[in-house]
N, C-alpha and C. Protein backbone atom coordinates (compact mmCIF):
# COMPACT_ATOMS: atom_id res chain seq x y z
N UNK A 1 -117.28 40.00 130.52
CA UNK A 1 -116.97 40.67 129.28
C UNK A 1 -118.05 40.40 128.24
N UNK A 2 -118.56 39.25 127.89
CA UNK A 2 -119.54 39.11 127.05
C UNK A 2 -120.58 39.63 127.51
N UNK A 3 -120.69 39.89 128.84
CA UNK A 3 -122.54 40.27 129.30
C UNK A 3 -122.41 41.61 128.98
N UNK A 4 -121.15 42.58 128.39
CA UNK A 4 -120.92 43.80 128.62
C UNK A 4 -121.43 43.78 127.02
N UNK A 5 -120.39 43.30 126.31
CA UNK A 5 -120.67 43.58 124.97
C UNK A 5 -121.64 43.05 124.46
N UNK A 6 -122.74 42.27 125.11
CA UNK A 6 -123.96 42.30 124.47
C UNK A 6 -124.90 43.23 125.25
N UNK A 7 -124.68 43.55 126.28
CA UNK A 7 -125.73 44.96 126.76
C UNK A 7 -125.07 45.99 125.76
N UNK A 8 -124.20 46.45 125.37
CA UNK A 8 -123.74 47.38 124.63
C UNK A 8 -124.56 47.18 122.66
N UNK A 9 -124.25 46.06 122.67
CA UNK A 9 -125.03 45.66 120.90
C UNK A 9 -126.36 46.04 121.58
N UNK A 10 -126.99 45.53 122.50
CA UNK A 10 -128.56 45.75 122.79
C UNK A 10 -128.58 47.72 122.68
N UNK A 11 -127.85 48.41 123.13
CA UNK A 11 -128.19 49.52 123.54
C UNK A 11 -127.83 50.05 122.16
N UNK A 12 -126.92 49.69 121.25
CA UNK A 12 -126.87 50.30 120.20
C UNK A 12 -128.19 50.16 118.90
N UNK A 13 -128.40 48.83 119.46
CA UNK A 13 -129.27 48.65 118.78
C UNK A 13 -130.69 49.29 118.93
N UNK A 14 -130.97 49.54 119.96
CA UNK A 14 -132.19 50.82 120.74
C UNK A 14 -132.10 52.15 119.97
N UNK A 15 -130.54 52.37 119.96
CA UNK A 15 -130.57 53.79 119.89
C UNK A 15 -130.74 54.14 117.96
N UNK A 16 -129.81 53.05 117.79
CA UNK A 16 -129.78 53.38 115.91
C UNK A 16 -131.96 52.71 115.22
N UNK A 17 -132.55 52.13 115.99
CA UNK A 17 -133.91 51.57 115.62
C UNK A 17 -134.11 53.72 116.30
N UNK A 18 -134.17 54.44 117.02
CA UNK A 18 -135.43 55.21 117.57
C UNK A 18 -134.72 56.62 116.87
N UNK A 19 -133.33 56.52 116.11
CA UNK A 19 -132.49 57.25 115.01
C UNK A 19 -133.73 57.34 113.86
N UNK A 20 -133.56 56.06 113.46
CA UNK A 20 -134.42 55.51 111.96
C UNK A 20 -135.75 55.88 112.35
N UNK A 21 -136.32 55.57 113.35
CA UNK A 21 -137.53 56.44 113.53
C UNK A 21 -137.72 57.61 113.58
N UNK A 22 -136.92 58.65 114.07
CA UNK A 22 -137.01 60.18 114.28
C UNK A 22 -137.04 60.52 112.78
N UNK A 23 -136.04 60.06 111.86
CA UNK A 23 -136.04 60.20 110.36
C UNK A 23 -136.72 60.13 109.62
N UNK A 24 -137.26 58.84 109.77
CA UNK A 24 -137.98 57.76 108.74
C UNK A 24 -139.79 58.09 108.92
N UNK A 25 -140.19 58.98 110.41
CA UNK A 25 -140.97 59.32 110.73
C UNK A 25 -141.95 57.72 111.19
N UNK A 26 -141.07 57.10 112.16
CA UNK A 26 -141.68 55.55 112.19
C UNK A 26 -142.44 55.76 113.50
N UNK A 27 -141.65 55.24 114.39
CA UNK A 27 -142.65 55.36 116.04
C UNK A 27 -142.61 53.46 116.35
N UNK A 28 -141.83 53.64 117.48
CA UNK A 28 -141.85 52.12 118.20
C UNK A 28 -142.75 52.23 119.56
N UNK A 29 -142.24 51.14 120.37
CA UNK A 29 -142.82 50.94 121.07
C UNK A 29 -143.22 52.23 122.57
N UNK A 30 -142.32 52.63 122.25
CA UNK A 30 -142.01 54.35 122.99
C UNK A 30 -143.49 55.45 122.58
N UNK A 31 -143.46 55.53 121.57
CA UNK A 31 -144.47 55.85 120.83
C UNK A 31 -146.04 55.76 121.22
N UNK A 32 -146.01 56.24 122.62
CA UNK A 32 -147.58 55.99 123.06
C UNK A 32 -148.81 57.39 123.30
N UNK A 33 -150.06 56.83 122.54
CA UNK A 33 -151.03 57.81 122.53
C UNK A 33 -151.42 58.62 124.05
N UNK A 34 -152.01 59.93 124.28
CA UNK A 34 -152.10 59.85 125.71
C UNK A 34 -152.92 59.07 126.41
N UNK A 35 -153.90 58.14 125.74
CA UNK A 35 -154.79 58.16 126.38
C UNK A 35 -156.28 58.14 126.91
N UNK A 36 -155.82 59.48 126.45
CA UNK A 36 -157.35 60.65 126.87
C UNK A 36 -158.43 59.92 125.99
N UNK A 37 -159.59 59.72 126.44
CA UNK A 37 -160.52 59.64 126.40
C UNK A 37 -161.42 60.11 124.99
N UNK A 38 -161.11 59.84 124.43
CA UNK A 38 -161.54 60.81 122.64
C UNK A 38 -162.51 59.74 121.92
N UNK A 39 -163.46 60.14 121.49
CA UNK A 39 -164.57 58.88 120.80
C UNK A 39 -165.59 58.37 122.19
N UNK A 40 -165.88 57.52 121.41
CA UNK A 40 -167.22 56.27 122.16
C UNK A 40 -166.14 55.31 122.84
N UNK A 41 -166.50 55.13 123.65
CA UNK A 41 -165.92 53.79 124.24
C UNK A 41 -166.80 52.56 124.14
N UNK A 42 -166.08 51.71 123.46
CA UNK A 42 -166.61 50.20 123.05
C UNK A 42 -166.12 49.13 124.17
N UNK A 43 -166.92 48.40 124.19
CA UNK A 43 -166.60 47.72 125.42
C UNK A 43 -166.13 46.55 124.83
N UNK A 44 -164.55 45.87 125.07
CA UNK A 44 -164.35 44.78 123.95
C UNK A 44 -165.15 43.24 124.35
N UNK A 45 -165.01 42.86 122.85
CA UNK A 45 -166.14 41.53 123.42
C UNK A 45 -164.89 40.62 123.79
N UNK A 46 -166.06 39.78 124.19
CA UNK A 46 -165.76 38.57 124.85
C UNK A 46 -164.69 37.77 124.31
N UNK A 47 -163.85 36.86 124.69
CA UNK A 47 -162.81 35.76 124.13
C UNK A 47 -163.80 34.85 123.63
N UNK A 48 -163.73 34.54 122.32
CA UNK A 48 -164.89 33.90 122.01
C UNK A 48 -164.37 32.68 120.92
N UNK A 49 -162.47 32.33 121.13
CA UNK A 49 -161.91 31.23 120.46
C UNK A 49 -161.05 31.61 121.35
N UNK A 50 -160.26 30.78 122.48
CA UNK A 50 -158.99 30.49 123.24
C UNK A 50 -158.03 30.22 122.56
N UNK A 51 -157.19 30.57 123.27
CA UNK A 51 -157.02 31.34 123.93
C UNK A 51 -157.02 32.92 123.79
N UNK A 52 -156.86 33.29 122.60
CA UNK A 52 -156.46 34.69 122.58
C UNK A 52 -157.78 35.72 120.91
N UNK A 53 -158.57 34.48 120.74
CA UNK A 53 -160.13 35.24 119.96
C UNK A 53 -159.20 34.83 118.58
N UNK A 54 -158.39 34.18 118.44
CA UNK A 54 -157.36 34.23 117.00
C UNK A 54 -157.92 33.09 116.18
N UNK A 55 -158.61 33.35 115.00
CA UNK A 55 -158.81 33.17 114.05
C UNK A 55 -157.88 32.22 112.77
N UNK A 56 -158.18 31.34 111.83
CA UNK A 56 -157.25 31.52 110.56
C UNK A 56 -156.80 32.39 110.17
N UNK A 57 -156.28 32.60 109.05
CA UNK A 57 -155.79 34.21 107.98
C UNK A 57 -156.69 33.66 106.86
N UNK A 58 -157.30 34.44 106.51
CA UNK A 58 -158.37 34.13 104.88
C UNK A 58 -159.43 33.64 105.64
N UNK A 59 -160.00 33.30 106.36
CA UNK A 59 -160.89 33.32 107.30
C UNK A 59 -161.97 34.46 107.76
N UNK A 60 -163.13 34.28 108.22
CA UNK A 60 -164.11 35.23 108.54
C UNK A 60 -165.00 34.91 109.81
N UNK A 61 -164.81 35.92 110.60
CA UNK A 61 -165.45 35.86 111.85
C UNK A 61 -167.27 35.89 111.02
N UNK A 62 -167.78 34.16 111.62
CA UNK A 62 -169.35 34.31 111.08
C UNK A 62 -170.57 34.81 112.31
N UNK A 63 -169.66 35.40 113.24
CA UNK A 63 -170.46 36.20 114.25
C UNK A 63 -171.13 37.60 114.17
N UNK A 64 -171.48 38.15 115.19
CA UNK A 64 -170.95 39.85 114.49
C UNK A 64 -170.30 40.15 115.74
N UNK A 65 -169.99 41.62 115.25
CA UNK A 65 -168.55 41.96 116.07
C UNK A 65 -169.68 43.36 117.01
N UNK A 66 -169.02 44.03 118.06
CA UNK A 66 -170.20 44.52 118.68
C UNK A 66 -170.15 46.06 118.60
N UNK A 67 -169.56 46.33 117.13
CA UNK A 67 -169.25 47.85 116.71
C UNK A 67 -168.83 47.30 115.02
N UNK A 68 -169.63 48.38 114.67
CA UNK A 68 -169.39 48.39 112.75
C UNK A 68 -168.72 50.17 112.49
N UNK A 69 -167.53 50.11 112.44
CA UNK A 69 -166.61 48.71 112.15
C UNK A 69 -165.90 48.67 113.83
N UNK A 70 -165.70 47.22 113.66
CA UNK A 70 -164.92 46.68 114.93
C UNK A 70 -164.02 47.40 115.70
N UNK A 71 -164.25 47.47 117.16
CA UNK A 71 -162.92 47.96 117.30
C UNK A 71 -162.15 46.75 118.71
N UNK A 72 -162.95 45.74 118.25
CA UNK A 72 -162.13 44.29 119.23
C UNK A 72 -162.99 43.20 118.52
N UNK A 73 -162.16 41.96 119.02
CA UNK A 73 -163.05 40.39 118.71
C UNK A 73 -162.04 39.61 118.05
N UNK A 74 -162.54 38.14 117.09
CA UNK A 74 -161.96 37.60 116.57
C UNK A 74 -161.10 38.36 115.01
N UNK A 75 -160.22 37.65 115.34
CA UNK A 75 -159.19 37.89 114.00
C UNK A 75 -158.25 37.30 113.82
N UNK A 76 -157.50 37.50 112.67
CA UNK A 76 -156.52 36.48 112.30
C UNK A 76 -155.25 36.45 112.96
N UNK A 77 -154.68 35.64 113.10
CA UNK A 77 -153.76 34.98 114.16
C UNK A 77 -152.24 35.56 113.68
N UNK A 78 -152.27 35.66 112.32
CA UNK A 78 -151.50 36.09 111.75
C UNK A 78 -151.69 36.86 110.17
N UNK A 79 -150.56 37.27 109.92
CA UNK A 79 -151.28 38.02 108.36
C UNK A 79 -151.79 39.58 108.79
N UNK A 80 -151.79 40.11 110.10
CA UNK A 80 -151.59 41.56 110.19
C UNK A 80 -151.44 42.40 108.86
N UNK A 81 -152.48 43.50 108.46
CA UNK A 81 -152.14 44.57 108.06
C UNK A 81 -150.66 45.38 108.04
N UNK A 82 -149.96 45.78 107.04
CA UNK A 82 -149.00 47.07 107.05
C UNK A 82 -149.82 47.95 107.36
N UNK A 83 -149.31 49.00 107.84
CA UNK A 83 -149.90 50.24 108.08
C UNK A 83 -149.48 50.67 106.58
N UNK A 84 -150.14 52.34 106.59
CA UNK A 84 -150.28 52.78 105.06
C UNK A 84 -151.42 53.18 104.70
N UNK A 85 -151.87 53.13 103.55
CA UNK A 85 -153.29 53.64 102.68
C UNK A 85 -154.18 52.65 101.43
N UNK A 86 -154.34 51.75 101.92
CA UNK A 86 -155.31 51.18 101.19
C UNK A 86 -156.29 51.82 100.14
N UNK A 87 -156.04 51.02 99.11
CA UNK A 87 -157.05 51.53 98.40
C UNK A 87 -158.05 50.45 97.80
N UNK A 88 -158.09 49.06 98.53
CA UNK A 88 -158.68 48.68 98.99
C UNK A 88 -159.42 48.16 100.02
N UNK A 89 -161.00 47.19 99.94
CA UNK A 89 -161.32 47.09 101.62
C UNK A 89 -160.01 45.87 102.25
N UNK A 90 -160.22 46.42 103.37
CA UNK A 90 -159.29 45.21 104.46
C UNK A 90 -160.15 44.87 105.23
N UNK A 91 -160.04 43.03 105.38
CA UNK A 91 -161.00 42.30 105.93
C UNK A 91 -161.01 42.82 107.16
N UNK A 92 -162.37 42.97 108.07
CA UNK A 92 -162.00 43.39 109.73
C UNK A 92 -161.23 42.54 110.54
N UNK A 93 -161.15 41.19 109.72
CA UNK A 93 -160.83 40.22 110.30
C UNK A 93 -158.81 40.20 110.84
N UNK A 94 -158.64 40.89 109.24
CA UNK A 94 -157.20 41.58 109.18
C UNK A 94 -157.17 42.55 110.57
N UNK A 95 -157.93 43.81 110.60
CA UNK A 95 -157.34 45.08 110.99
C UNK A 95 -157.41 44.80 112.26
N UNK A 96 -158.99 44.14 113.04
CA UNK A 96 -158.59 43.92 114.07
C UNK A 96 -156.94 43.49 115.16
N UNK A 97 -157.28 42.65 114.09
CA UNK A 97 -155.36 42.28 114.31
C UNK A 97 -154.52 43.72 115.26
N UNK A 98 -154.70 44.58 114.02
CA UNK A 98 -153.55 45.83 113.83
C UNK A 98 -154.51 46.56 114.97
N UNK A 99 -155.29 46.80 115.16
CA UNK A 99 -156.14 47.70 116.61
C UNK A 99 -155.52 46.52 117.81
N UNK A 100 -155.41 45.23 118.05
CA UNK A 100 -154.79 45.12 119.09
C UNK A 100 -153.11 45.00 119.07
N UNK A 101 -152.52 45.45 118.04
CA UNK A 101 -150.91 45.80 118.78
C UNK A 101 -151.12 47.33 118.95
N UNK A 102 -152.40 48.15 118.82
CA UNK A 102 -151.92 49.31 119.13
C UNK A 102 -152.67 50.40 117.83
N UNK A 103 -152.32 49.69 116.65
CA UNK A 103 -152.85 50.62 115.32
C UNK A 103 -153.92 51.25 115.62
N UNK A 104 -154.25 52.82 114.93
CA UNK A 104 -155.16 53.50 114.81
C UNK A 104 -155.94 52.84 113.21
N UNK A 105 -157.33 52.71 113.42
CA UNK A 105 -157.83 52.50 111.72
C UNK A 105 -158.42 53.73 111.17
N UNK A 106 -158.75 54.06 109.74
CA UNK A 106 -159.45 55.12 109.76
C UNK A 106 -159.82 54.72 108.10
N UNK A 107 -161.37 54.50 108.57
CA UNK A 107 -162.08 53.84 107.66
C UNK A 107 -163.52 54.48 106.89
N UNK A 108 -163.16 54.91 105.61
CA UNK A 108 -164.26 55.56 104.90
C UNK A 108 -164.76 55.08 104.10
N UNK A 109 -166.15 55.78 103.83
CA UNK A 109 -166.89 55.27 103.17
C UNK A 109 -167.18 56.67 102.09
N UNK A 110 -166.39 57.22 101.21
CA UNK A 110 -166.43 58.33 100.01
C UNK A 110 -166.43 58.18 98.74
N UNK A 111 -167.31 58.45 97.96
CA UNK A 111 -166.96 58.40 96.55
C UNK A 111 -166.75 59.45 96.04
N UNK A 112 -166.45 61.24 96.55
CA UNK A 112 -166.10 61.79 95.72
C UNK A 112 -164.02 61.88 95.87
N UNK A 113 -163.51 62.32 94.80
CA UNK A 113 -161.83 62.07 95.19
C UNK A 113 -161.27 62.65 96.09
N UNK A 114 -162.08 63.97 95.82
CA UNK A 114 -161.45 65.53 96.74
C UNK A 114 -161.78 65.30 98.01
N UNK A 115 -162.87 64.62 98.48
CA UNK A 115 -162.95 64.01 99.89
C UNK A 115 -161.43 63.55 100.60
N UNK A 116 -161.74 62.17 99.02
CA UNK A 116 -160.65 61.11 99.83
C UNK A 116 -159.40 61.46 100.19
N UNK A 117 -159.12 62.95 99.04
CA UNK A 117 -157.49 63.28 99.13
C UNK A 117 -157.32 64.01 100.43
N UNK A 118 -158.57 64.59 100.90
CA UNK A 118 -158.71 65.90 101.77
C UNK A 118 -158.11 64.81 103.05
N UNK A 119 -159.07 64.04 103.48
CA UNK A 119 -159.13 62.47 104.78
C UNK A 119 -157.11 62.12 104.33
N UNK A 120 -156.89 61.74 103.17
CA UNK A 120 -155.35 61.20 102.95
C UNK A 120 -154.24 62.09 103.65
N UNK A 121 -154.66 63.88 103.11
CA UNK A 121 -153.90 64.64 103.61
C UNK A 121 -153.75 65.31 105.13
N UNK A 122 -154.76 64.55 105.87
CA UNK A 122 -154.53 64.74 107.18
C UNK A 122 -154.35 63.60 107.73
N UNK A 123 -154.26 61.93 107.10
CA UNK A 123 -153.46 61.13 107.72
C UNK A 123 -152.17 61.39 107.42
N UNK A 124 -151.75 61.71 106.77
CA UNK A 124 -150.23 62.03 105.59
C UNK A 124 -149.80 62.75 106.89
N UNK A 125 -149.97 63.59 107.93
CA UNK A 125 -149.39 64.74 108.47
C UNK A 125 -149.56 64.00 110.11
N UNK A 126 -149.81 63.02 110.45
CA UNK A 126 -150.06 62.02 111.23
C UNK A 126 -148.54 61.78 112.06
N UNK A 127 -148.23 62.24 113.08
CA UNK A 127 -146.66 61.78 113.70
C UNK A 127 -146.33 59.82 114.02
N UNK A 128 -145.43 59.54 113.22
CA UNK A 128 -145.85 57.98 113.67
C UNK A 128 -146.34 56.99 112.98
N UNK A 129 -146.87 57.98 111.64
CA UNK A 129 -147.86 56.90 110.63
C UNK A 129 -148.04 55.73 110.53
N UNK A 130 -146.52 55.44 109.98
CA UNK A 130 -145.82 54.22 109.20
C UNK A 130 -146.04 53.57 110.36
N UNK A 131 -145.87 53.55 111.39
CA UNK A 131 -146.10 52.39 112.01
C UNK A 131 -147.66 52.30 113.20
N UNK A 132 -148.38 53.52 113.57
CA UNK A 132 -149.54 53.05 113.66
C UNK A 132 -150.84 53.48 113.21
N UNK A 133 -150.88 53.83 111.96
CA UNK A 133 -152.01 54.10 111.09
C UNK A 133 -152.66 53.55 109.99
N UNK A 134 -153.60 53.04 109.80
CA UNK A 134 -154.38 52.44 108.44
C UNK A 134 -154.84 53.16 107.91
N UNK A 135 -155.14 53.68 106.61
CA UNK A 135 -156.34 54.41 105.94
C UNK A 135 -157.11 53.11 105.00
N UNK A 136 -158.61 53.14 104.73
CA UNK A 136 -159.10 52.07 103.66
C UNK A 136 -160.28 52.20 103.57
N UNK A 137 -160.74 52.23 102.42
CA UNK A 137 -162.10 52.31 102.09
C UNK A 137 -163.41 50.93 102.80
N UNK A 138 -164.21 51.79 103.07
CA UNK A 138 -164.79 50.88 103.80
C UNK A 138 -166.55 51.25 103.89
N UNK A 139 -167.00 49.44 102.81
CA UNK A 139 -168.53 50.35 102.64
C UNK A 139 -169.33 49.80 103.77
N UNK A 140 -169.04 49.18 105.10
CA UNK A 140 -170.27 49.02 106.27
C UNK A 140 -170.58 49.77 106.39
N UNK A 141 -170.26 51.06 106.60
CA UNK A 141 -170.46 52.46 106.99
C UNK A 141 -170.92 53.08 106.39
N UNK A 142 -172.24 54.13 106.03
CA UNK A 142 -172.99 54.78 105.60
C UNK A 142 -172.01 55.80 104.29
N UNK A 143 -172.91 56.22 103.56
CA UNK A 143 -171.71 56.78 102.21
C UNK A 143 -171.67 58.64 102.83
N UNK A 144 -170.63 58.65 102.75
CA UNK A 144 -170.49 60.05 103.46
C UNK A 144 -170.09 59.73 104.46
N UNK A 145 -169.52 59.22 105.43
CA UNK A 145 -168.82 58.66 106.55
C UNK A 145 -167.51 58.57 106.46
N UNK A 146 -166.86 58.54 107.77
CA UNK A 146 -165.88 57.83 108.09
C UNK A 146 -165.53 57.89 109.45
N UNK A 147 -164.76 56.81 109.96
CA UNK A 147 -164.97 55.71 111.27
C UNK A 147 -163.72 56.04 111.76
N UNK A 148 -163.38 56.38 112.83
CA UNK A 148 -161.94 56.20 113.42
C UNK A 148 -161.77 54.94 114.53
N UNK A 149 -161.27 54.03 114.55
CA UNK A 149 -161.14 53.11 115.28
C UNK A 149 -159.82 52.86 115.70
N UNK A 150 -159.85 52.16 117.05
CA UNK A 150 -158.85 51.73 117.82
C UNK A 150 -158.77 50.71 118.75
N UNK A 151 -158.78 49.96 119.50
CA UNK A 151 -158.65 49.12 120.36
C UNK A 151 -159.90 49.28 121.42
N UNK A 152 -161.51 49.71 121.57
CA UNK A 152 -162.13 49.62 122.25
C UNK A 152 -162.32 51.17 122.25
N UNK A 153 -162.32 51.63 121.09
CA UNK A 153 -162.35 53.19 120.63
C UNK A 153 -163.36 53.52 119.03
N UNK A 154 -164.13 54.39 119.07
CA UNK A 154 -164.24 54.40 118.19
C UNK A 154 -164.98 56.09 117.88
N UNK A 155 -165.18 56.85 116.89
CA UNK A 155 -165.51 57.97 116.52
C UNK A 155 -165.86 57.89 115.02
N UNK A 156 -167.43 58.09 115.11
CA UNK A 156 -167.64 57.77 112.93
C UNK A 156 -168.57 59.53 112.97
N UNK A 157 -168.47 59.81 112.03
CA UNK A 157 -168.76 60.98 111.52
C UNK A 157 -168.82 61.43 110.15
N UNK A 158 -169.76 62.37 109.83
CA UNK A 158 -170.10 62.78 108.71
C UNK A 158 -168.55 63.35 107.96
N UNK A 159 -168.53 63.07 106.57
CA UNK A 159 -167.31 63.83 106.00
C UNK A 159 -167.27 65.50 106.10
N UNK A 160 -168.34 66.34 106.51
CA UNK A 160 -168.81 67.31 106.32
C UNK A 160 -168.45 67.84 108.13
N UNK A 161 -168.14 66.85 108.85
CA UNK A 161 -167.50 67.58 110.19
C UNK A 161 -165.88 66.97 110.32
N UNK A 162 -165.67 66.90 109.33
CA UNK A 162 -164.29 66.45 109.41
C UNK A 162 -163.44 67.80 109.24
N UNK A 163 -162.05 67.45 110.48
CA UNK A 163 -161.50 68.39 110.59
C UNK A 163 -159.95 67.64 111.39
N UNK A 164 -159.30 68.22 111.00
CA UNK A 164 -157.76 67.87 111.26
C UNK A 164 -157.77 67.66 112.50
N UNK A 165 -157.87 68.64 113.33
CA UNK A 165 -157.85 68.45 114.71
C UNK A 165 -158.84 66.94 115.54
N UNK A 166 -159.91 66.89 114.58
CA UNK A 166 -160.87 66.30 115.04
C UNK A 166 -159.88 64.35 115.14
N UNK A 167 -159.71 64.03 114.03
CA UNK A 167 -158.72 62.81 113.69
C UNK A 167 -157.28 62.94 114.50
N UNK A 168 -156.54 64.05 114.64
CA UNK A 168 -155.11 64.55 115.19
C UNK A 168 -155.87 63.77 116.73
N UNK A 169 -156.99 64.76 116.81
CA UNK A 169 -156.99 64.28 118.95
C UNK A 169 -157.05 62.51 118.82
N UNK A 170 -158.22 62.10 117.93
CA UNK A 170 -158.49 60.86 118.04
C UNK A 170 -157.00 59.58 117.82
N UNK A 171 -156.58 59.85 117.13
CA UNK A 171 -155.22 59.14 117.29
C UNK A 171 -153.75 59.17 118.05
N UNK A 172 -153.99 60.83 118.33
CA UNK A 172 -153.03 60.96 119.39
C UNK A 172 -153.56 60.60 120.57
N UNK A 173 -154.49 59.71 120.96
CA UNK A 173 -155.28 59.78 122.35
C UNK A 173 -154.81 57.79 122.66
N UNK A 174 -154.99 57.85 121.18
CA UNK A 174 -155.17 56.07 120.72
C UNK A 174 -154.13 55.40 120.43
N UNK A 175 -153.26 56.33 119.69
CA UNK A 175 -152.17 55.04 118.80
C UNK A 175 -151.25 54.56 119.94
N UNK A 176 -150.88 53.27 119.68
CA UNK A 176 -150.00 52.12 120.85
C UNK A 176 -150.27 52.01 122.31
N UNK A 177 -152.07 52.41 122.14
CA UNK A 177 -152.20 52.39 123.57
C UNK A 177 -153.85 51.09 124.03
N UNK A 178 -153.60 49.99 123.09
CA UNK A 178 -154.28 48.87 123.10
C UNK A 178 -154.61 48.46 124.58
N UNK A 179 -153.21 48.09 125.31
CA UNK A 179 -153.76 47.66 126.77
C UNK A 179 -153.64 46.34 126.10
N UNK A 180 -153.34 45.86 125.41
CA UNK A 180 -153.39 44.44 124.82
C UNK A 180 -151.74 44.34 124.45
N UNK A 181 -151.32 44.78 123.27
CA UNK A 181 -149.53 44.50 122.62
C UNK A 181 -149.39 45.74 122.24
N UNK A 182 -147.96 45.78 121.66
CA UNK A 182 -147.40 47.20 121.83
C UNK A 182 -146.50 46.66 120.56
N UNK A 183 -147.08 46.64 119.21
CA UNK A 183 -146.11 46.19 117.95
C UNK A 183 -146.51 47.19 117.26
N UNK A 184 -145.54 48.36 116.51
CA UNK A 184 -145.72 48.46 115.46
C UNK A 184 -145.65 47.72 114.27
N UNK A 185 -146.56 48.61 113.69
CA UNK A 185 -146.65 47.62 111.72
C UNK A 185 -144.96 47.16 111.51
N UNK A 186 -145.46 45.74 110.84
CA UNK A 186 -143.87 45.50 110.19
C UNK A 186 -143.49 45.81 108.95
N UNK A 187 -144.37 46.29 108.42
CA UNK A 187 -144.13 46.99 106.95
C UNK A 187 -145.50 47.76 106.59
N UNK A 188 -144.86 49.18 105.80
CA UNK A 188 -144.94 50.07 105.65
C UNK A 188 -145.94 50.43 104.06
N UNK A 189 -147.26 50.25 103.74
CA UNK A 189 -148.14 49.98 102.33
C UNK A 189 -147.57 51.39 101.28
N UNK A 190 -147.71 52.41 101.74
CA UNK A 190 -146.85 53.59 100.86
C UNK A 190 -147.58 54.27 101.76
């Protein structure tokens, strides 16, 4: 009797979490990119702190990482990114983090607004956001740029070939599909 009514709390509990997602427009662990092949493929580096490349939090990898911006290596152990829209930079040291449970990053480098709103309004339309997408300004990257990154993924391009579809393939190919963990964000930046 108890093994019943806790498989039953477990299953309710499945079903009312992937409810709140269909709504809430969240995306769990179900929630996987295809795949496909979209961007450069980065080859992730090496374990280069054991066991698992994990870092302090407030901390800085004094290496370099083997893609600007990163899309594997050391990072913080804890202190993960929310997904959301930054409107400031996030350490790589952070996002990496969020590229291995799965997060898509998408990292520019714009100073005019109408850019930034144009890049906002096609993450905004993103299935899944809230839980695997970053947006954040980001000046490694040449001015007029922006970087799509993922877990051993990456696609940077002029603001001037940017196109919905172009970001839509790249994250639907990518998001929760690390090959490493399978967490969405635990909270949600706006």
């Amino acid at each position: 009797m108890v093994l019943v009514t806790a498989a039953l709390a477990i299953i309710a509990g499945i079903l009312v979490a992937d409810i709140g997602n269909s709504i809430f427009g969240g995306g769990g662990p179900g929630d996987t990119g295809t795949g496909e092949q979209v961007g450069e493929r980065i080859a992730p580096m090496p374990v280069l702190y054991r066991p698992s490349n994990h870092i302090a939090p407030g901390s800085s990898f004094d290496g370099e990482y083997n893609s600007t911006p990163p899309t594997s290596g050391p990072h913080w152990d804890t202190g993960w990114a929310g997904c959301g829209f930054f409107e400031e930079e996030s350490p790589d040291e952070q996002v990496v983090h969020n590229m291995e449970h799965g997060q898509v990053i998408i990292s520019y480098n714009l100073s005019d607004g109408g850019e930034i709103e144009r890049l906002e309004g096609i993450a905004r339309g993103l299935p899944g956001r809230r839980s695997w997408m970053i947006m954040r300004p980001y000046s490694k990257i040449g001015e007029g740029r922006i970087a799509l990154t993922a877990w051993g993924w990456k696609d940077e391009f002029s603001v001037s070939e940017l196109t919905e579809e172009r970001v839509q393939s790249f994250y639907d190919a990518h998001r929760n599909n690390s090959g490493v963990e399978s967490i969405p964000c635990g909270g949600y930046m706006n």
